[in-house]
N, C-alpha and C. Protein backbone atom coordinates (compact mmCIF):
# COMPACT_ATOMS: atom_id res chain seq x y z
N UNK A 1 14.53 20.14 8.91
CA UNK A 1 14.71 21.25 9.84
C UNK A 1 15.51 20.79 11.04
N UNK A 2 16.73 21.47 11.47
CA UNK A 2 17.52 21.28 12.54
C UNK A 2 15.95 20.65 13.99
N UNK A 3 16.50 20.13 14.15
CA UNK A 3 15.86 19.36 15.64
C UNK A 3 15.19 18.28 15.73
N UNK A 4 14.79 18.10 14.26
CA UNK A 4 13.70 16.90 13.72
C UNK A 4 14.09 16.25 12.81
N UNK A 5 15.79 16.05 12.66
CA UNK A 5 16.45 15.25 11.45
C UNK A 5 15.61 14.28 11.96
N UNK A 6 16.21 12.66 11.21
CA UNK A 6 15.86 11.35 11.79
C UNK A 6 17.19 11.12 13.03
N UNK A 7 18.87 11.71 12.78
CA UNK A 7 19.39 11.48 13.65
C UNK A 7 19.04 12.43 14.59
N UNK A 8 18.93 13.13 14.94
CA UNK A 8 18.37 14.04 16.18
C UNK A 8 17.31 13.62 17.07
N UNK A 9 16.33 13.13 16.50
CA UNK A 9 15.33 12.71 17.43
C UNK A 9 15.91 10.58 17.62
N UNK A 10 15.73 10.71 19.13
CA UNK A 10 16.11 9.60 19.77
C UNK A 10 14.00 8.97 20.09
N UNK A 11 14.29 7.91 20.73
CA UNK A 11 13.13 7.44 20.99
C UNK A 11 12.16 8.12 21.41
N UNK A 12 12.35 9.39 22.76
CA UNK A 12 11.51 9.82 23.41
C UNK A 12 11.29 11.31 22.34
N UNK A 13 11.95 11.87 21.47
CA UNK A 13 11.71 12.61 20.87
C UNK A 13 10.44 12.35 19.25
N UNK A 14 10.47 10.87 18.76
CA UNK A 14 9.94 10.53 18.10
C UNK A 14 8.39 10.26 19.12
N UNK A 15 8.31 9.75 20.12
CA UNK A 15 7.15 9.69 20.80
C UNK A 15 6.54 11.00 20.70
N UNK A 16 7.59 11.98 21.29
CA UNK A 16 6.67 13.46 21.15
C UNK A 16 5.86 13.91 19.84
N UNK A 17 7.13 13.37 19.03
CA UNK A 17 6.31 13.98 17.84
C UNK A 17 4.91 13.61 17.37
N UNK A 18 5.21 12.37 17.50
CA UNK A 18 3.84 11.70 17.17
C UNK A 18 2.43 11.62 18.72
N UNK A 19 3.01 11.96 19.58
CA UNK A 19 1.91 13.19 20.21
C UNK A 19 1.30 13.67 19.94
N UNK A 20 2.26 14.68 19.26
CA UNK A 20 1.88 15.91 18.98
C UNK A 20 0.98 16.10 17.62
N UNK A 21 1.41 15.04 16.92
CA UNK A 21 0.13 14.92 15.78
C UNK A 21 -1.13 15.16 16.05
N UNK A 22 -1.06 13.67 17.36
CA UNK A 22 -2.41 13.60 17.77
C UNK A 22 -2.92 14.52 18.71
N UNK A 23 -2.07 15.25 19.15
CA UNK A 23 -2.99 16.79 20.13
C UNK A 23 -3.49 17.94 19.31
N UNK A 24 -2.87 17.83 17.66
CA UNK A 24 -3.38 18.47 16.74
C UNK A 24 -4.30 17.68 15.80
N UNK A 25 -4.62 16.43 15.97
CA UNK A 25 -5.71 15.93 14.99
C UNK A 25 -5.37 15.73 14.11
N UNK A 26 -3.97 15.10 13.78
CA UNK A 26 -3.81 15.15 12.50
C UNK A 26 -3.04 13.99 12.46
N UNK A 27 -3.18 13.24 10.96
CA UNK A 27 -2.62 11.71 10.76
C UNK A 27 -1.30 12.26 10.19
N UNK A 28 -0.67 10.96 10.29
CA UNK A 28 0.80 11.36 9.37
C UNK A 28 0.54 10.28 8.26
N UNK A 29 0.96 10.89 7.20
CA UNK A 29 0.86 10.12 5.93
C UNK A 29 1.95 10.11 5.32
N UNK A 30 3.47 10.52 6.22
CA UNK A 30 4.86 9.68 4.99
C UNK A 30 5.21 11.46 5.16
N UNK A 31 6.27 11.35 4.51
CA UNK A 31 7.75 12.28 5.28
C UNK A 31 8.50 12.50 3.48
N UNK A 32 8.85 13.74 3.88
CA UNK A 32 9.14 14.37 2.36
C UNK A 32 10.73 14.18 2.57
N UNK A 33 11.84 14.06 1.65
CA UNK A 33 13.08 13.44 1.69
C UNK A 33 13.49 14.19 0.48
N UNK A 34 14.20 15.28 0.69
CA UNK A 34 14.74 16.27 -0.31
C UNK A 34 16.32 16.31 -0.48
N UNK A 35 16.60 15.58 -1.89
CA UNK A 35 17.85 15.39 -1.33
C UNK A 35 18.61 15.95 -3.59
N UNK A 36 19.43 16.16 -3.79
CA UNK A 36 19.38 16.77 -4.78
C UNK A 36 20.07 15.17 -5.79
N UNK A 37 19.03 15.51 -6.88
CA UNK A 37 19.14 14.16 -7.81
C UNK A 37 20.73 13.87 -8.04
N UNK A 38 21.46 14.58 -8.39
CA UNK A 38 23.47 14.02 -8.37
C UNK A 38 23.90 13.73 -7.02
N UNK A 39 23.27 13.68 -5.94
CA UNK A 39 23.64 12.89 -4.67
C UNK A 39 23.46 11.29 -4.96
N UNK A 40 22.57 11.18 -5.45
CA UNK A 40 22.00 9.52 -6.02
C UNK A 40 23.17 9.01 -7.27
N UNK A 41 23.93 9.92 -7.80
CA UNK A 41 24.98 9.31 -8.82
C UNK A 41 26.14 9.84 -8.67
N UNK A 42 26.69 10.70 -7.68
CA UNK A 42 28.10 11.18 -7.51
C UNK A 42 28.66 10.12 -6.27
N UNK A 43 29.59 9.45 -7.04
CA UNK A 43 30.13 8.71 -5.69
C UNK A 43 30.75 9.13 -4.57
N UNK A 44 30.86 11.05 -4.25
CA UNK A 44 31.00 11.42 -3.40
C UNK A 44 30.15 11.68 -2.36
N UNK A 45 28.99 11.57 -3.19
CA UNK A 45 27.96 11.93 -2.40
C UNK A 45 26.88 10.80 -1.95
N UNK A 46 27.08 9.29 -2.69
CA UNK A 46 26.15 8.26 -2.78
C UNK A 46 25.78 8.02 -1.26
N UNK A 47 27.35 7.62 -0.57
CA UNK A 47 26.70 6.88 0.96
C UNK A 47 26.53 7.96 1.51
N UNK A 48 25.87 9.25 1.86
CA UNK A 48 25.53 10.39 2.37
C UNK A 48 24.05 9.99 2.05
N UNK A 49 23.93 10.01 1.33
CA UNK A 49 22.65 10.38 0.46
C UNK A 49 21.90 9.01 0.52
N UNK A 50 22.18 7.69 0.97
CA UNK A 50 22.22 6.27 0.93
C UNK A 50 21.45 6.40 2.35
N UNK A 51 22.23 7.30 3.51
CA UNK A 51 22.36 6.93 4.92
C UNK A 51 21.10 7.62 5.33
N UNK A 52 20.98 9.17 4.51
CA UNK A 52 19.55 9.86 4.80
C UNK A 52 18.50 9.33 4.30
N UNK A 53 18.52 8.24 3.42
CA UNK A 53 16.94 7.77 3.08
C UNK A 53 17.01 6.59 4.17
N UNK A 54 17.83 5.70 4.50
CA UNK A 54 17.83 4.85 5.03
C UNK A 54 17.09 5.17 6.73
N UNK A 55 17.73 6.52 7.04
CA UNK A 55 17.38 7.22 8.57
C UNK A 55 15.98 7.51 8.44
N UNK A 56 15.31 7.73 7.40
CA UNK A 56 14.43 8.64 6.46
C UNK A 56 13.23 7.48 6.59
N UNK A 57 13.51 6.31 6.30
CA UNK A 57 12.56 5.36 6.26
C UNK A 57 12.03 4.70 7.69
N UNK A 58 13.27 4.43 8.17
CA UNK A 58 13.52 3.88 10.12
C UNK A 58 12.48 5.39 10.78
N UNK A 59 12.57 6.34 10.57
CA UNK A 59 11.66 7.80 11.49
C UNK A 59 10.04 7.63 11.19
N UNK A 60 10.07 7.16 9.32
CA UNK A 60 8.42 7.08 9.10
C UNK A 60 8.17 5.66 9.40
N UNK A 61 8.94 4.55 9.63
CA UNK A 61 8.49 3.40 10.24
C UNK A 61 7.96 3.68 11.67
N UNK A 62 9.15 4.11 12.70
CA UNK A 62 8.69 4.55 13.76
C UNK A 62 7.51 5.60 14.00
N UNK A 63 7.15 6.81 13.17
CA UNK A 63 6.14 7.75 13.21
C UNK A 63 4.58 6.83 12.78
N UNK A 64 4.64 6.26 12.12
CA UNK A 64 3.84 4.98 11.44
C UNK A 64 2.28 4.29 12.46
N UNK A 65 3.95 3.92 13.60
CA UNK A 65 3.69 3.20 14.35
C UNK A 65 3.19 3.77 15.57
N UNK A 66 3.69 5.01 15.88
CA UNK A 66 3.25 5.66 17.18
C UNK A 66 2.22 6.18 16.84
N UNK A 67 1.85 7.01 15.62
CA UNK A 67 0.95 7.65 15.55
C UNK A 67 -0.29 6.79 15.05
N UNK A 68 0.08 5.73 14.99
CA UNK A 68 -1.17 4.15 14.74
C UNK A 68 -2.38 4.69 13.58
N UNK A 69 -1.35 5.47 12.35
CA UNK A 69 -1.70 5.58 11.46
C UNK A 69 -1.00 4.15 10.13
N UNK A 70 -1.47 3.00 10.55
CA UNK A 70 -1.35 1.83 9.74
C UNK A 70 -1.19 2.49 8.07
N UNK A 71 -0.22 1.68 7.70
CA UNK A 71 -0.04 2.16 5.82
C UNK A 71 0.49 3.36 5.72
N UNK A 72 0.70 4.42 6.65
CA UNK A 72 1.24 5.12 5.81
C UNK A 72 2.75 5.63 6.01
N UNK A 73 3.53 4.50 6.17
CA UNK A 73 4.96 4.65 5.91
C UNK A 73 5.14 4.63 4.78
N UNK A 74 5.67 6.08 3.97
CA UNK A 74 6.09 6.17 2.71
C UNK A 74 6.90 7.42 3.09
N UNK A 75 7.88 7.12 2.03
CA UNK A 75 9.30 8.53 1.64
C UNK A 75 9.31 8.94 0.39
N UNK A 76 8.90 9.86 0.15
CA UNK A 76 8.85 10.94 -0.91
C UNK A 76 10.00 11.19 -0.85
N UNK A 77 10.50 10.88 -2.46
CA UNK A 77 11.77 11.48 -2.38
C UNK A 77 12.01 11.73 -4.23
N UNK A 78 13.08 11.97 -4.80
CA UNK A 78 13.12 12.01 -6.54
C UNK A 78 14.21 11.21 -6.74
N UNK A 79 14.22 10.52 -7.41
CA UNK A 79 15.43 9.80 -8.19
C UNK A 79 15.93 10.01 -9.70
N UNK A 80 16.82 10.33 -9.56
CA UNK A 80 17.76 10.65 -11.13
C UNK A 80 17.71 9.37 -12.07
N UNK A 81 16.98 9.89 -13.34
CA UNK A 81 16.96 8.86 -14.48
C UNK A 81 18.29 7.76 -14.67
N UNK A 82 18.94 8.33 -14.72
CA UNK A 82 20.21 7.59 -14.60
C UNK A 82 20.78 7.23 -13.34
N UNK A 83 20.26 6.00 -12.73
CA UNK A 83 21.09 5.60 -11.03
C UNK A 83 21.52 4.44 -11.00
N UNK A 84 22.53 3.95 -10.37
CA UNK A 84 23.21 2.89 -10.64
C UNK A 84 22.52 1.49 -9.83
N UNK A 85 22.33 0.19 -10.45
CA UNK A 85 20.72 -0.35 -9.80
C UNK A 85 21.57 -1.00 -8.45
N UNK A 86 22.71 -0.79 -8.16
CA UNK A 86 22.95 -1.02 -6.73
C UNK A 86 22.46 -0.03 -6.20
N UNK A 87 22.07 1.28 -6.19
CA UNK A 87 21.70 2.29 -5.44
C UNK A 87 20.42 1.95 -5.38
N UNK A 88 19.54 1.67 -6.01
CA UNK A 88 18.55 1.15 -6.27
C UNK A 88 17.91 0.54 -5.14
N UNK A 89 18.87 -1.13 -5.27
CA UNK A 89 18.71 -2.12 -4.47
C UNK A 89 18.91 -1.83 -3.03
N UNK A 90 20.02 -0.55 -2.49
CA UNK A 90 20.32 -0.50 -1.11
C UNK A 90 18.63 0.56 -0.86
N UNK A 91 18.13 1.34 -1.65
CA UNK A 91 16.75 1.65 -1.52
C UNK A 91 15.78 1.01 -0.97
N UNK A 92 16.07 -0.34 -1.87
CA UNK A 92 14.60 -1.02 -1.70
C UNK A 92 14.91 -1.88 -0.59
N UNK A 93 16.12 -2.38 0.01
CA UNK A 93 16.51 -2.80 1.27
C UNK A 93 16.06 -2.17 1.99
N UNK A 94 16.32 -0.68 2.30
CA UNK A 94 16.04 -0.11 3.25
C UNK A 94 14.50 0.22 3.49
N UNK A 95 13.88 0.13 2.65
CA UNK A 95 12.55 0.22 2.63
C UNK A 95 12.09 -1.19 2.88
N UNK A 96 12.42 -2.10 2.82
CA UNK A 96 12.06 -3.19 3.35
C UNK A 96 12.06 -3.74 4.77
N UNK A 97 13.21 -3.03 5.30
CA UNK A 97 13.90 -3.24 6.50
C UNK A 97 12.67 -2.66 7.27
N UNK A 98 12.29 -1.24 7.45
CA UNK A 98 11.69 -0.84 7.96
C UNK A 98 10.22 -1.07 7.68
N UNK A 99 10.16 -1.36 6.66
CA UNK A 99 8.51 -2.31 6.68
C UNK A 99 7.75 -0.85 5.76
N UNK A 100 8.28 -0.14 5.27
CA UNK A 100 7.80 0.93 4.49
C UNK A 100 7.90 1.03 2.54
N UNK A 101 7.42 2.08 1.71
CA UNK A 101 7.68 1.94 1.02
C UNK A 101 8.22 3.17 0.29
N UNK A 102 8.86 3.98 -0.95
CA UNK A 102 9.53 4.91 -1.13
C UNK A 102 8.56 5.06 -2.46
N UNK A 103 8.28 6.90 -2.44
CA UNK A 103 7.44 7.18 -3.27
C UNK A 103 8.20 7.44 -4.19
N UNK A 104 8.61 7.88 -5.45
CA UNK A 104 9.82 8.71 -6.74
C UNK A 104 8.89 9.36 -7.40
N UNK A 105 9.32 10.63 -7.47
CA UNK A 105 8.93 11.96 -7.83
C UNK A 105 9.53 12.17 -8.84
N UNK A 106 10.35 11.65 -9.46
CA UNK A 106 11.07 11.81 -10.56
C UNK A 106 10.58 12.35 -11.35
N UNK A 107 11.16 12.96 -12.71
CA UNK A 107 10.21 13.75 -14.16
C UNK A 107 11.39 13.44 -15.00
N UNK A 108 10.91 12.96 -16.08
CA UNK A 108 9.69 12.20 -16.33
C UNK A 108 9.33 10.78 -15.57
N UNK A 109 8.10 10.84 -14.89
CA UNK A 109 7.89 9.37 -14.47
C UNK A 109 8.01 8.21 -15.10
N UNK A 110 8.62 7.22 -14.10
CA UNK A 110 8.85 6.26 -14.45
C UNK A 110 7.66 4.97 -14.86
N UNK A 111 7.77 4.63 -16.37
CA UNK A 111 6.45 3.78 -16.46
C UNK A 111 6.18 2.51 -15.57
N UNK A 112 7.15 2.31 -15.00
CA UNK A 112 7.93 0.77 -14.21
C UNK A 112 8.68 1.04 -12.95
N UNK A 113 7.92 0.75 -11.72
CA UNK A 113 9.00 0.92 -10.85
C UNK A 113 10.63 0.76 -10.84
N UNK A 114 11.24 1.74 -10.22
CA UNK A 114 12.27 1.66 -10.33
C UNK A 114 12.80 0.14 -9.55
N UNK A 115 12.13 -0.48 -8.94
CA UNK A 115 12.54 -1.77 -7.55
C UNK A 115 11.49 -1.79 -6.86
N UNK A 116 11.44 -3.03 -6.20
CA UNK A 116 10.62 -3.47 -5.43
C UNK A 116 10.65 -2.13 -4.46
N UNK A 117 9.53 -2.14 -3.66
CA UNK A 117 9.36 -1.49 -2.69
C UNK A 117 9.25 0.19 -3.14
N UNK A 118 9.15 0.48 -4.58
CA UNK A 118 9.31 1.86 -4.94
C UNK A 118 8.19 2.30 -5.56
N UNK A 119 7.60 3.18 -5.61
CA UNK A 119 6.60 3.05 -6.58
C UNK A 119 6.64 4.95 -7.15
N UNK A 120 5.68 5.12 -7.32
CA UNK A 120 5.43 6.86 -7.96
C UNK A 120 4.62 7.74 -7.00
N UNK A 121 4.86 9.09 -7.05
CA UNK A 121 4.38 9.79 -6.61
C UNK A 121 4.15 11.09 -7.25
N UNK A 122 2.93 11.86 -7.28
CA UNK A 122 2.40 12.72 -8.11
C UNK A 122 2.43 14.20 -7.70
N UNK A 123 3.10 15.20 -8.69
CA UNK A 123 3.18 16.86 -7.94
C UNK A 123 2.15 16.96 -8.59
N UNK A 124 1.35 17.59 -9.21
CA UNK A 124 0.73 18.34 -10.18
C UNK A 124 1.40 19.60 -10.80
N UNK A 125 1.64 20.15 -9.95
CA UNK A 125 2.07 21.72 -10.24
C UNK A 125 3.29 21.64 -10.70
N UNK A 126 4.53 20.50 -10.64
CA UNK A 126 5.63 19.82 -11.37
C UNK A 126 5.36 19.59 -12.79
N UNK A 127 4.42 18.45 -12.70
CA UNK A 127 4.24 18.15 -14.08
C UNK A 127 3.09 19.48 -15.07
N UNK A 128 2.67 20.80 -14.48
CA UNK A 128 2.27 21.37 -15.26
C UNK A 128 3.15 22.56 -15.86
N UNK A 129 4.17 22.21 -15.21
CA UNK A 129 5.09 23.34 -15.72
C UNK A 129 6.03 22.97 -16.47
N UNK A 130 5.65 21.56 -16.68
CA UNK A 130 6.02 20.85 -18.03
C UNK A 130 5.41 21.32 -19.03
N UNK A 131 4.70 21.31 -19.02
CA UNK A 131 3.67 21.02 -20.26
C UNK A 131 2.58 19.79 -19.96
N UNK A 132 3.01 18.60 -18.92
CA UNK A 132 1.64 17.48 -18.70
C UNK A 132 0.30 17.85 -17.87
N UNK A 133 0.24 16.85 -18.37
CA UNK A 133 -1.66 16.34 -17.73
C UNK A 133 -1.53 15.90 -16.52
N UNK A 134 -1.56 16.37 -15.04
CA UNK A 134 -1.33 14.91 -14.41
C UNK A 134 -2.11 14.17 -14.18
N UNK A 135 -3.20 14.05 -14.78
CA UNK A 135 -4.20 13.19 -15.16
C UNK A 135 -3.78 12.43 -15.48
N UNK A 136 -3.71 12.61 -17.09
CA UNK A 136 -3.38 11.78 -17.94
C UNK A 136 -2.05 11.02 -17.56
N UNK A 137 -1.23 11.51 -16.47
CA UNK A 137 0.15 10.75 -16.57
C UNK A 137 0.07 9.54 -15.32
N UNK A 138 -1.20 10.14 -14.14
CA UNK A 138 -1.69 8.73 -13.24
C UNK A 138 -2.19 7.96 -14.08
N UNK A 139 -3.37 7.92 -14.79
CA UNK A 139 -3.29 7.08 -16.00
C UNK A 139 -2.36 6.22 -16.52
N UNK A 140 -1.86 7.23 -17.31
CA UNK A 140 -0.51 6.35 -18.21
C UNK A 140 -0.09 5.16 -17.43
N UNK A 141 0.54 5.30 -16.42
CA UNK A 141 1.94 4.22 -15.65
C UNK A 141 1.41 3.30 -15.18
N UNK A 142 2.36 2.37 -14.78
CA UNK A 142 2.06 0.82 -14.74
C UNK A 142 2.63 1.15 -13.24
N UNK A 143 3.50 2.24 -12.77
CA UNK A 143 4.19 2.00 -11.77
C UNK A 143 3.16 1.87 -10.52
N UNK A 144 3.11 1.17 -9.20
CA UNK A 144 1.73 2.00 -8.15
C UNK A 144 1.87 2.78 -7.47
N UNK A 145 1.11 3.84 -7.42
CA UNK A 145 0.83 5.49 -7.12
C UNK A 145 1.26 5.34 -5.62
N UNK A 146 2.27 5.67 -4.95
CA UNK A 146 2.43 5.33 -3.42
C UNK A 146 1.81 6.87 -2.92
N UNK A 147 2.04 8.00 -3.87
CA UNK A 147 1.71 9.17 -2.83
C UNK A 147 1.15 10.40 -4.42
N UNK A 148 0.64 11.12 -3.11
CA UNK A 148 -0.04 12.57 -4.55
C UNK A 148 -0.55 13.55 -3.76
N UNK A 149 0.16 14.24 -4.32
CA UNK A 149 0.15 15.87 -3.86
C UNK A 149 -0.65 16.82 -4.13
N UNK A 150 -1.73 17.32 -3.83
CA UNK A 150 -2.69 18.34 -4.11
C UNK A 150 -1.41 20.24 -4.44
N UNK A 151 -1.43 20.50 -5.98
CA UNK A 151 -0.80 21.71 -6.22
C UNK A 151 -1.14 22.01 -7.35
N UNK A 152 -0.64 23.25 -7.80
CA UNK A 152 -1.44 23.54 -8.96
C UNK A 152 -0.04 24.95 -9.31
N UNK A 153 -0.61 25.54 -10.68
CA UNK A 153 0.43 26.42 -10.87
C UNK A 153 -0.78 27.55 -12.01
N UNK A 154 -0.25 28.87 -11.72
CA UNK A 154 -0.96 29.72 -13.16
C UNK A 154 0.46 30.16 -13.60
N UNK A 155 0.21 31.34 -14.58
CA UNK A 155 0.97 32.02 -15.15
C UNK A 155 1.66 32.61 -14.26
N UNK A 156 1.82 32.94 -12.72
CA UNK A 156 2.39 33.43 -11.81
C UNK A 156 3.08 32.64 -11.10
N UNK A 157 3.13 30.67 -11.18
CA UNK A 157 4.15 30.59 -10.36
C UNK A 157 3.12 29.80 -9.71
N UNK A 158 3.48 29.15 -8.83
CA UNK A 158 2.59 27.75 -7.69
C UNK A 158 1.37 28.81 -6.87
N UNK A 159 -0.07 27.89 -7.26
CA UNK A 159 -1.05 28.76 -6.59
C UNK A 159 -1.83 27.50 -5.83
N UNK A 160 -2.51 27.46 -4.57
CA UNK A 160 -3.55 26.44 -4.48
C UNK A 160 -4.35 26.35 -5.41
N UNK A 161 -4.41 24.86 -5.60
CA UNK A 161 -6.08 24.67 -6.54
C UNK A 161 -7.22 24.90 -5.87
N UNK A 162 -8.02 25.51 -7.14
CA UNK A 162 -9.29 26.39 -6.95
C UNK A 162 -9.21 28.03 -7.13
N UNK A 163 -7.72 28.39 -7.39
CA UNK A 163 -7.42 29.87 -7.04
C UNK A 163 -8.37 30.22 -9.04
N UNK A 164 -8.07 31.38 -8.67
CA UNK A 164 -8.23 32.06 -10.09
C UNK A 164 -6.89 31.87 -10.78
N UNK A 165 -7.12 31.31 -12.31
CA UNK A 165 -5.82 30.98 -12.87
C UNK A 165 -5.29 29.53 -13.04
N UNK A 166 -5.70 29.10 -11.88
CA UNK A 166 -5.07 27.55 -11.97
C UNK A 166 -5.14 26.94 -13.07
N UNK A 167 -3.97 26.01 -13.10
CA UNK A 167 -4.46 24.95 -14.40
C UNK A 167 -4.81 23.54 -14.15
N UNK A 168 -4.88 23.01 -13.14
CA UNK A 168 -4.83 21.88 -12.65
C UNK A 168 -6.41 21.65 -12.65
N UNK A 169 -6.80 20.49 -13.77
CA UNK A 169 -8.28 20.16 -13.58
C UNK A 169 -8.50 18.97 -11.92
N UNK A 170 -8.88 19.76 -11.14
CA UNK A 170 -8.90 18.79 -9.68
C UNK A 170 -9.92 17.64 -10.35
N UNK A 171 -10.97 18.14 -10.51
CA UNK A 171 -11.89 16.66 -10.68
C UNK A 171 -11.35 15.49 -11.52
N UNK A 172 -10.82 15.85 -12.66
CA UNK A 172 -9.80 15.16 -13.57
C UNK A 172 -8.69 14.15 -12.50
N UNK A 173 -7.80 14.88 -11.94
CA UNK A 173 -6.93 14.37 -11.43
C UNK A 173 -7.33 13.28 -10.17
N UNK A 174 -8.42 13.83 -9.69
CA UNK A 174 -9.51 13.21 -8.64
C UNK A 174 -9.57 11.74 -8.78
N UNK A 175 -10.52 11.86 -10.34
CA UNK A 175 -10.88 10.58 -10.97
C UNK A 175 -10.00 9.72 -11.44
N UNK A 176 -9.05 9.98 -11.24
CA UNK A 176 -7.69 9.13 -12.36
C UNK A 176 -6.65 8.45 -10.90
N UNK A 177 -6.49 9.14 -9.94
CA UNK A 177 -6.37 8.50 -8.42
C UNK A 177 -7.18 7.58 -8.59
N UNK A 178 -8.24 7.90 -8.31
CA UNK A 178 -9.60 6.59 -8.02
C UNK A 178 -9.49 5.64 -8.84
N UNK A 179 -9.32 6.05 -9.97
CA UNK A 179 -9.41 4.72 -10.97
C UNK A 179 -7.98 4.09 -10.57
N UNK A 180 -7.21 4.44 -10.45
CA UNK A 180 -5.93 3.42 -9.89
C UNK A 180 -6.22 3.08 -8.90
N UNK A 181 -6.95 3.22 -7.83
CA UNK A 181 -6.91 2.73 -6.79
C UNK A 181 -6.04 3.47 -5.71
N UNK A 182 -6.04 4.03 -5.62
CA UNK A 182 -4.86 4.90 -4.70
C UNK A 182 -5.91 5.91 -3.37
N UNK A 183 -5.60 4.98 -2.62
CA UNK A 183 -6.46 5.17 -1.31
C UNK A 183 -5.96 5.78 0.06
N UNK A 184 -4.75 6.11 -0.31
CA UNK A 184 -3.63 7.32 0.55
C UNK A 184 -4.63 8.37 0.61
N UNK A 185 -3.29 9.57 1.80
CA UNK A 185 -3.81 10.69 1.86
C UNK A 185 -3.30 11.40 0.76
N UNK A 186 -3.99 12.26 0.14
CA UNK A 186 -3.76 13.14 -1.01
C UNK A 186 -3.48 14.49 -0.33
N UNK A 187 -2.08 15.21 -0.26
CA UNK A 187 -1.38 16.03 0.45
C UNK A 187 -1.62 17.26 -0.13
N UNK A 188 -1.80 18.05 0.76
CA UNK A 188 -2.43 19.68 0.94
C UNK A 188 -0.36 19.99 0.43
N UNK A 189 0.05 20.69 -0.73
CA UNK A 189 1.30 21.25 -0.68
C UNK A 189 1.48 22.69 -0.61
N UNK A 190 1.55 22.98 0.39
CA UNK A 190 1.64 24.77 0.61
C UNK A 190 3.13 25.03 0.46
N UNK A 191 4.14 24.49 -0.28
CA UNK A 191 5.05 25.26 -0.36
C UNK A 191 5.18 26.32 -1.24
N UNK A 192 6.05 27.51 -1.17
CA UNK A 192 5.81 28.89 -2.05
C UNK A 192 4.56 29.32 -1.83
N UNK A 193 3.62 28.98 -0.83
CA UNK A 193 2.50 29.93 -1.17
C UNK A 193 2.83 30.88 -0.34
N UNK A 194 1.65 32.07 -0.26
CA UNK A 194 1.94 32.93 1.08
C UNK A 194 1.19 33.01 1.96
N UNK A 195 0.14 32.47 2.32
CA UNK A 195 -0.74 32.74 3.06
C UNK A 195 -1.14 31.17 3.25
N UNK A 196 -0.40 30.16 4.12
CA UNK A 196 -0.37 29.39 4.32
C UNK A 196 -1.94 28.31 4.75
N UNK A 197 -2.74 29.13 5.89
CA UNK A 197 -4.20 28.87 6.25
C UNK A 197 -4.96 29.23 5.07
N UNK A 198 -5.12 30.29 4.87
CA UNK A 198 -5.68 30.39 3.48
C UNK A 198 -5.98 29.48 2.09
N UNK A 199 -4.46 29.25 1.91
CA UNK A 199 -4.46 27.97 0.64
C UNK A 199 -4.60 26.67 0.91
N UNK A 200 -4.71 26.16 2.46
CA UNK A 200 -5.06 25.04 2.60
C UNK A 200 -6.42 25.20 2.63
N UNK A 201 -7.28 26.42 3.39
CA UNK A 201 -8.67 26.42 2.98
C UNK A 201 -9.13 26.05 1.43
N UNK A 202 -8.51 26.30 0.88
CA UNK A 202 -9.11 26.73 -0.50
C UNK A 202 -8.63 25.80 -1.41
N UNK A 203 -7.63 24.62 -0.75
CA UNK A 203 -7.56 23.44 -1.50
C UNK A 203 -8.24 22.11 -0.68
N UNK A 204 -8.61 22.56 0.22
CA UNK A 204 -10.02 21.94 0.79
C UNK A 204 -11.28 22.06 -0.14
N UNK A 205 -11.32 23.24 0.13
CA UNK A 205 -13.04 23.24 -0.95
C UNK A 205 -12.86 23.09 -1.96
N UNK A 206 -11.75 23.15 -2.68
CA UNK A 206 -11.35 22.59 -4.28
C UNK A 206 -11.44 21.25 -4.22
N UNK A 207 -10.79 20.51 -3.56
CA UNK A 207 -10.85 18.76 -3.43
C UNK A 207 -12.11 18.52 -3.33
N UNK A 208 -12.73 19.23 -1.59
CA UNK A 208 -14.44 18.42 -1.83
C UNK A 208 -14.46 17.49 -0.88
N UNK A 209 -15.79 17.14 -0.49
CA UNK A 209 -15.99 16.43 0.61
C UNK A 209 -15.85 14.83 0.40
């Protein structure tokens, strides 16, 4: 969003933000990085697309740190099956640099990190409109779970879990986090919904205390 790129906010603007977390009570757990998968393999678009994860990682290092939420510098972002492993490597640099690590959202997940410093990150409501489990697919991978998204989908299109319809077994998906070990925050995703307070209520009492 215009005002809150990573180049836009200078030092005293990153302080605010992370203020402002804390005048709302709320931790930061890692920064979503939407960038379209042929930016990662068009060489017109590589160092564009190179420079925003790189800015991308330096904002959740700094947010990290102000908001003295320890561990949770991570960048959600997707990577294209096919990327060239120098793109790769300037990734996992940059995630190194800043002392953070980069989640990949990719589909189909990767059984093997893509590079050091990279690991996986889980939609639900992605992989059910596949056809997967995302149970079964935290399970599956060898890669480690850096991030996971609380979403769900019915026959209508992305709903919070718990709605009527859903397909997303929460307790399932619950248990299969845990058993990996994955001790992050597990992210409330209200995008496409409509009633924004609402579906975070109701993927509250779906998750559980």
């Amino acid at each position: 969003m215009a005002g809150i790129r990573p180049r836009e906010l200078d030092r005293s603007g990153r302080r605010d933000l992370a203020a402002l977390l804390k005048r709302l009570g709320l931790s930061f757990s890692g920064l979503d990085l939407f960038i379209p998968l042929e930016h990662f393999t068009n060489a017109r678009h590589t160092d564009r697309a190179l420079s925003a994860a790189s800015a991308a990682c330096e904002l959740a290092s700094d947010l990290e740190r102000l908001a003295g939420d320890a561990g949770a510098g991570v960048v959600c972002t997707a990577l294209p099956d096919s990327i060239d492993p120098r793109v790769i490597e300037a990734l996992a640099a940059a995630a190194d640099r800043h002392g953070v690590a980069i989640a990949d959202l990719a589909w189909p997940p990767r059984d093997q990190p893509a590079g050091p410093g990279i690991g996986a990150g889980f939609d639900p409501a992605a992989m059910l409109m596949r056809g997967a489990d995302p149970a079964a697919e935290v399970a599956r991978l060898h890669a480690p779970v850096l991030a996971a998204r609380l979403s769900d989908v019915s026959a209508v299109g992305r709903v919070a879990p718990g709605s009527p319809g859903g397909r997303l077994d929460v307790l399932g998906y619950a248990a299969a986090l845990h058993a990996r070990g994955f001790a992050g925050a597990v992210v409330a995703d209200l995008r496409g919904l409509d009633d924004a307070d609402k579906a975070a209520a109701r993927m509250i009492a779906a998750w559980g205390p």
